[in-house]
Protein backbone atom coordinates (compact mmCIF):
# COMPACT_ATOMS: atom_id res chain seq x y z
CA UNK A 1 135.66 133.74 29.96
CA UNK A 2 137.79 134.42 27.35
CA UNK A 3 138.91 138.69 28.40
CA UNK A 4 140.33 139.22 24.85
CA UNK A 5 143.24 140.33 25.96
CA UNK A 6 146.19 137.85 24.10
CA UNK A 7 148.90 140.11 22.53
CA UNK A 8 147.70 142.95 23.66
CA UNK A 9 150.31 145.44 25.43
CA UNK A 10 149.72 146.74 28.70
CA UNK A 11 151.66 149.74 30.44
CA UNK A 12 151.15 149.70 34.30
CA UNK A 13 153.15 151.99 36.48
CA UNK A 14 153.76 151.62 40.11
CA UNK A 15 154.11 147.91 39.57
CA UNK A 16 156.77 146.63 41.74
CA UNK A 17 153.95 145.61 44.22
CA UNK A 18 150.49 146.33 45.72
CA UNK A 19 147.84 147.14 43.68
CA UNK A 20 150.01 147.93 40.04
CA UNK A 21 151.86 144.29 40.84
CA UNK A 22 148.68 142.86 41.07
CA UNK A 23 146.94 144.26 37.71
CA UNK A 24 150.05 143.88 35.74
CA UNK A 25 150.15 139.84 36.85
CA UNK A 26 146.02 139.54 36.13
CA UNK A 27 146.48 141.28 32.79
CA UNK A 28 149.75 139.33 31.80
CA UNK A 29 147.47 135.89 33.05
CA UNK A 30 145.01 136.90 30.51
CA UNK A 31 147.44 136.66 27.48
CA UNK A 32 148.67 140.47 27.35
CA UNK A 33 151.94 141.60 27.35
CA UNK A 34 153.22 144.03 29.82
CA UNK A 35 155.63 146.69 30.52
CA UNK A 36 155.92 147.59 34.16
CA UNK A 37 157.79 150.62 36.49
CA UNK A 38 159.22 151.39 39.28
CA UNK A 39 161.71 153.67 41.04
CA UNK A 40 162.40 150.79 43.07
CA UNK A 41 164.96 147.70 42.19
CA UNK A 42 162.40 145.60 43.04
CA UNK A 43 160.62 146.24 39.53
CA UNK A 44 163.13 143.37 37.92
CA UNK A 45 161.80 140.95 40.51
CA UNK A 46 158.50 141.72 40.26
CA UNK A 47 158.96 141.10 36.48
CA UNK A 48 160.78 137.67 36.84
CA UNK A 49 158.03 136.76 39.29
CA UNK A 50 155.34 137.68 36.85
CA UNK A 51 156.39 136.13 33.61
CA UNK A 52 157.41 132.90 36.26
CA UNK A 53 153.66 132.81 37.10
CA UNK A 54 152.27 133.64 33.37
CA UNK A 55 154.83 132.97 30.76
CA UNK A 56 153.94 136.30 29.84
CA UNK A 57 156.86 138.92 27.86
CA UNK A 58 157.39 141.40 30.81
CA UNK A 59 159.54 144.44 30.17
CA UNK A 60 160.82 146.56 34.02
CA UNK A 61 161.97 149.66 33.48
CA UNK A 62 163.11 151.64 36.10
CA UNK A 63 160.97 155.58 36.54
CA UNK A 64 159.91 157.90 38.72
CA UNK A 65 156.99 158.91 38.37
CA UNK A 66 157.36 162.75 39.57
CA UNK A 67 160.28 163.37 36.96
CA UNK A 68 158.51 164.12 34.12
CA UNK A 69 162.25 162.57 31.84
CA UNK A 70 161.43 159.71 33.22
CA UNK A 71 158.18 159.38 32.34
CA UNK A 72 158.92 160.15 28.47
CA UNK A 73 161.59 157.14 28.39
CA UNK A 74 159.12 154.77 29.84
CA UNK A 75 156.81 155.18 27.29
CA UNK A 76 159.53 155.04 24.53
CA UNK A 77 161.01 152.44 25.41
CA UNK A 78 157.86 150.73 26.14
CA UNK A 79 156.73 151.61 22.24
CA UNK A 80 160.24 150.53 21.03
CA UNK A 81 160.37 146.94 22.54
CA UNK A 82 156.54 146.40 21.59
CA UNK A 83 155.24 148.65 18.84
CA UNK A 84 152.48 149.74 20.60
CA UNK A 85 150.56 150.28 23.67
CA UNK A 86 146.75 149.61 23.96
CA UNK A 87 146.31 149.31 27.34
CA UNK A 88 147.81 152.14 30.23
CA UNK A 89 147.26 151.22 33.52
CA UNK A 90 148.14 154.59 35.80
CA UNK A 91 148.65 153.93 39.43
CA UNK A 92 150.98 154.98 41.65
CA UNK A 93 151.94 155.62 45.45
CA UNK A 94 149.55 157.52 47.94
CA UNK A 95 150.35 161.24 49.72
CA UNK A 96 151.12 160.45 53.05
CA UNK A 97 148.30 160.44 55.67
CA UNK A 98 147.65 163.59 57.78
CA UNK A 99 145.09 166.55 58.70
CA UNK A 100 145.49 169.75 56.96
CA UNK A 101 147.28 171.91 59.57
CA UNK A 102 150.29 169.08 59.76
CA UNK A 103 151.07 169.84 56.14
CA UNK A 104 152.74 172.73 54.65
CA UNK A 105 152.19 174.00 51.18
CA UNK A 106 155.21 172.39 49.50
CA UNK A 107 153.38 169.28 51.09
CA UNK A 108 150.10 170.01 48.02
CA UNK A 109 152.64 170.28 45.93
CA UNK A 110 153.89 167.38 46.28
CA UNK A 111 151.00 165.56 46.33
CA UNK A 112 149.74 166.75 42.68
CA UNK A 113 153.10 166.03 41.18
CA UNK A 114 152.98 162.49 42.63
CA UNK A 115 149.01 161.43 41.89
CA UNK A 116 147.96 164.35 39.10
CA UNK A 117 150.82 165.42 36.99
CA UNK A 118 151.94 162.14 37.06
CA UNK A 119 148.95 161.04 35.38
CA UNK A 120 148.54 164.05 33.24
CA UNK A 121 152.08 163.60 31.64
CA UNK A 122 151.45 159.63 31.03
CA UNK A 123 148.72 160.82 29.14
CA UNK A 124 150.18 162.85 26.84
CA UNK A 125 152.95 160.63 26.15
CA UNK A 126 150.47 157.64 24.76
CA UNK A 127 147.22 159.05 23.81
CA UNK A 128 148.86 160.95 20.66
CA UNK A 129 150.46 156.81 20.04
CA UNK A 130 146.87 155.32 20.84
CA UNK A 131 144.84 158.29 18.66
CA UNK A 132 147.23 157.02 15.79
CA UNK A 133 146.11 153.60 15.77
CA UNK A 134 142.53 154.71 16.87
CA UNK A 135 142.10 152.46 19.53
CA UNK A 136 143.12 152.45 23.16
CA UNK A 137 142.46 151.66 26.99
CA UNK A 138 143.21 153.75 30.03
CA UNK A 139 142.43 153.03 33.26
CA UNK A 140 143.33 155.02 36.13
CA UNK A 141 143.87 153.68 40.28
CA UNK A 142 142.34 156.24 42.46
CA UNK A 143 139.83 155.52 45.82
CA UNK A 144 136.84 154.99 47.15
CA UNK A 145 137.48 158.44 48.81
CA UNK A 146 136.64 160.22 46.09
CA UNK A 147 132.69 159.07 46.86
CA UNK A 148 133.19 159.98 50.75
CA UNK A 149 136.33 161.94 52.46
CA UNK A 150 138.56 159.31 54.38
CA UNK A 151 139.67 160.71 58.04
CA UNK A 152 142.98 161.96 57.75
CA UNK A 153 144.04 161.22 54.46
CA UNK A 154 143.13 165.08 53.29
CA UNK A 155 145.89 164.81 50.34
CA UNK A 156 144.32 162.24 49.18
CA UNK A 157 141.44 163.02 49.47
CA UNK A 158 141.71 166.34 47.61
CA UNK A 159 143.85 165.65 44.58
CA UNK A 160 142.36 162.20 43.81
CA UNK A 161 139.16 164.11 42.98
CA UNK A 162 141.19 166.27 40.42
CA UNK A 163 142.54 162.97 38.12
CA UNK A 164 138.44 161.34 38.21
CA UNK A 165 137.19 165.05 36.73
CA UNK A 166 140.59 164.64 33.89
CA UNK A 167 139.51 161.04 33.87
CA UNK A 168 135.71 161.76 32.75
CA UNK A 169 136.74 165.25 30.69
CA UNK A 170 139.00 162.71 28.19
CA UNK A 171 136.28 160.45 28.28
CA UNK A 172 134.50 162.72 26.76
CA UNK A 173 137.14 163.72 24.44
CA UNK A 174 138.38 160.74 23.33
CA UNK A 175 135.67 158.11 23.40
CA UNK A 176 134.28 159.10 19.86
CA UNK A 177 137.97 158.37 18.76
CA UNK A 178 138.45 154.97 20.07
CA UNK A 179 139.89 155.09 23.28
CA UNK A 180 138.25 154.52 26.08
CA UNK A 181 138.76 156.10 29.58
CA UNK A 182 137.57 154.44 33.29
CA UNK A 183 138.96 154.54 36.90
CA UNK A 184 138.63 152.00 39.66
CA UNK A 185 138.38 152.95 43.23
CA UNK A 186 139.50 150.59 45.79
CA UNK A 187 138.92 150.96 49.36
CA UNK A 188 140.42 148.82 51.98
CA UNK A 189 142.43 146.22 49.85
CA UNK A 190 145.13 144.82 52.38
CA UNK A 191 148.42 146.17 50.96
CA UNK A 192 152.00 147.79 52.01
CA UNK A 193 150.21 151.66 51.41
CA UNK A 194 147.04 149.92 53.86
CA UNK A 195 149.63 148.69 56.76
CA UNK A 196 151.47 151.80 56.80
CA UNK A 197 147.53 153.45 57.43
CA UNK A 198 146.46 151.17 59.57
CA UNK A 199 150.46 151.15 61.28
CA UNK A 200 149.41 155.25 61.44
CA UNK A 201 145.76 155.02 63.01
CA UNK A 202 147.45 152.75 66.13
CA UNK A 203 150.16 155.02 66.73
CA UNK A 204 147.64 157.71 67.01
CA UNK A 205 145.51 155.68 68.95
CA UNK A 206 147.21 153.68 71.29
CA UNK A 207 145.50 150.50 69.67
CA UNK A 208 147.29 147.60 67.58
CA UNK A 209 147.18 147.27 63.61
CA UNK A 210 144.91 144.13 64.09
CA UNK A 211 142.26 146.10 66.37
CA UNK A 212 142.53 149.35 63.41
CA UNK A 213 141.99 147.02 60.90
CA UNK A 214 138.71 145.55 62.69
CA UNK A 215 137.35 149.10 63.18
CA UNK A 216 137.82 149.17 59.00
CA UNK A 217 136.09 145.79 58.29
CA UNK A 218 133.57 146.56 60.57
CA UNK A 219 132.17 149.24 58.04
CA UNK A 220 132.61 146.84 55.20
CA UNK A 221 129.71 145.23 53.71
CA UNK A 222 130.88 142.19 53.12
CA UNK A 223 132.79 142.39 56.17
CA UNK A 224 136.49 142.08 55.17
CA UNK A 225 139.10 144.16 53.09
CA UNK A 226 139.58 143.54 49.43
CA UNK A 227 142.38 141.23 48.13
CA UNK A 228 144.78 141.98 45.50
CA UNK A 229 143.78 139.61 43.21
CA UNK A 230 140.10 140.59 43.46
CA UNK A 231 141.99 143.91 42.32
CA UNK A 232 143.86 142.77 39.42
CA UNK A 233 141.16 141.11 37.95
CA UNK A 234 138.89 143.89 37.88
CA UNK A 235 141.86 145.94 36.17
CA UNK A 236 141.94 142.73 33.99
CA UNK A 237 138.36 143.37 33.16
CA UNK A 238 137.97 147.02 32.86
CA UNK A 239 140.75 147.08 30.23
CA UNK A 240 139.63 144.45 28.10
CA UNK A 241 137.24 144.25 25.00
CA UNK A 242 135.21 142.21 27.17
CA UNK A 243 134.09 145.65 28.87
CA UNK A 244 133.93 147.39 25.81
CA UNK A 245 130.85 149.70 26.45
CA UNK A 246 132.03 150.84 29.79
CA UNK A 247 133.62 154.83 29.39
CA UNK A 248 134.04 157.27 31.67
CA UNK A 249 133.00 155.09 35.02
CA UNK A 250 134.20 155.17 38.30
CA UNK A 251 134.16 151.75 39.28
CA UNK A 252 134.04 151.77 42.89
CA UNK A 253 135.76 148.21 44.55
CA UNK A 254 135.19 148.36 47.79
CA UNK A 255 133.05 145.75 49.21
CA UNK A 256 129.59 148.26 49.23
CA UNK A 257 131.82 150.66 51.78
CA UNK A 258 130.80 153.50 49.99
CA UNK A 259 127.42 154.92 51.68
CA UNK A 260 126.86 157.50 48.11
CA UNK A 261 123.70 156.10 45.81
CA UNK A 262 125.29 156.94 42.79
């Protein structure tokens, strides 16, 4: 199936590995053109491995996501090597794990710079660019917590919640105008962020990774974690034409581990 995505430009933070790796390679696969960041010097490999695997034109550029500089030069410098930018792909690192008397206040705060200003500020840099040209993509990485509360993960848990209700309010503002708006929400999809949770949960518990990692399958559905390319290709999806009468969803991708009905 032909996604529709050839020449199209994608911007996917958080990309050096995990889950933005995996959606930048799936969307690069389907004929798109990517820009990809990173605080991390692994960004340039990641970008060598990608266009290795794709042929695809892949632009790194190094950014933090918290400094809110940084985050206006990656989207100008994205615009100024490609012209434009239909497709944003927000993702980026998790809080760290933990129960709400083990984290101070600073702690919140740095959990909505990192996972909802972070978002907010990407957004305003390219919906102004993508309300120009009337058309436009966004799609933001969140989790399946924000259907059911995931034991100790309370930062998380709480600010995740806050980017799906800005995901579904410019939904609402923007869809008319051409852009449309969507979140995916993986559960357990076997990546660094997962092995440092599941690393957590044994050290807590006396157990190995392996035996943690059973307890999660074991609520699973379908019996297993997700994979990343299962992951990318839903991003691949989601952003394309080919899903062109999806808005304001929460996709959830996690293998029916969500109990919720709707």
């Amino acid at each position: 199936m032909d996604l529709g995505l050839k020449d199209q430009v994608a911007l996917v933070t958080a990309a050096s590995k995990g889950l933005g790796k995996a959606a930048a390679l799936a969307l690069a696969r389907e004929g798109a053109r990517v820009s990809i960041c990173s605080r991390s010097d692994q960004i340039d490999v990641a970008a060598a491995e990608i266009h290795d695997h794709t042929d695809a034109e892949v632009l790194p550029i190094h950014a933090d996501l918290t400094v809110p500089e940084d985050i206006e030069s990656l989207v100008k410098n994205t615009l100024e090597h490609f012209g434009k930018i239909d497709i944003l792909i927000i993702n980026a690192g998790g809080p760290p794990p933990g129960n709400f008397l083990s984290f101070k206040p600073a702690d919140w705060e740095a959990a909505v710079q990192l996972t909802l200003m972070s978002a907010v500020r990407l957004c305003y840099a390219v919906i102004p660019h993508m309300l120009e040209r009337g058309y436009g993509c966004i799609v933001t990485t969140q989790s399946y917590s924000v259907k059911q509360p995931i034991d100790n993960l309370i930062l998380s848990n709480s600010v995740r919640m806050a980017v799906i209700g800005l995901m579904k309010s410019l939904a609402n503002e923007f869809g008319s105008k051409g852009i449309r708006v969507n979140s995916v929400n993986p559960a357990w999809t076997w990546t660094g962020r997962v092995e440092q949770l599941m690393s957590d949960r044994a050290t807590r518990s006396g157990a190995s990774i392996e035996q943690e990692s059973s307890k999660v399958t074991g609520s699973i559905p379908l019996g297993r974690m997700g994979t990343v390319e299962e992951f990318g290709q839903t991003i691949a999806f989601l952003a394309s034409p080919a899903a062109a009468f999806i808005h304001g969803h929460a996709l959830m991708f996690d293998g029916g581990a969500s109990k919720a009905s709707l």
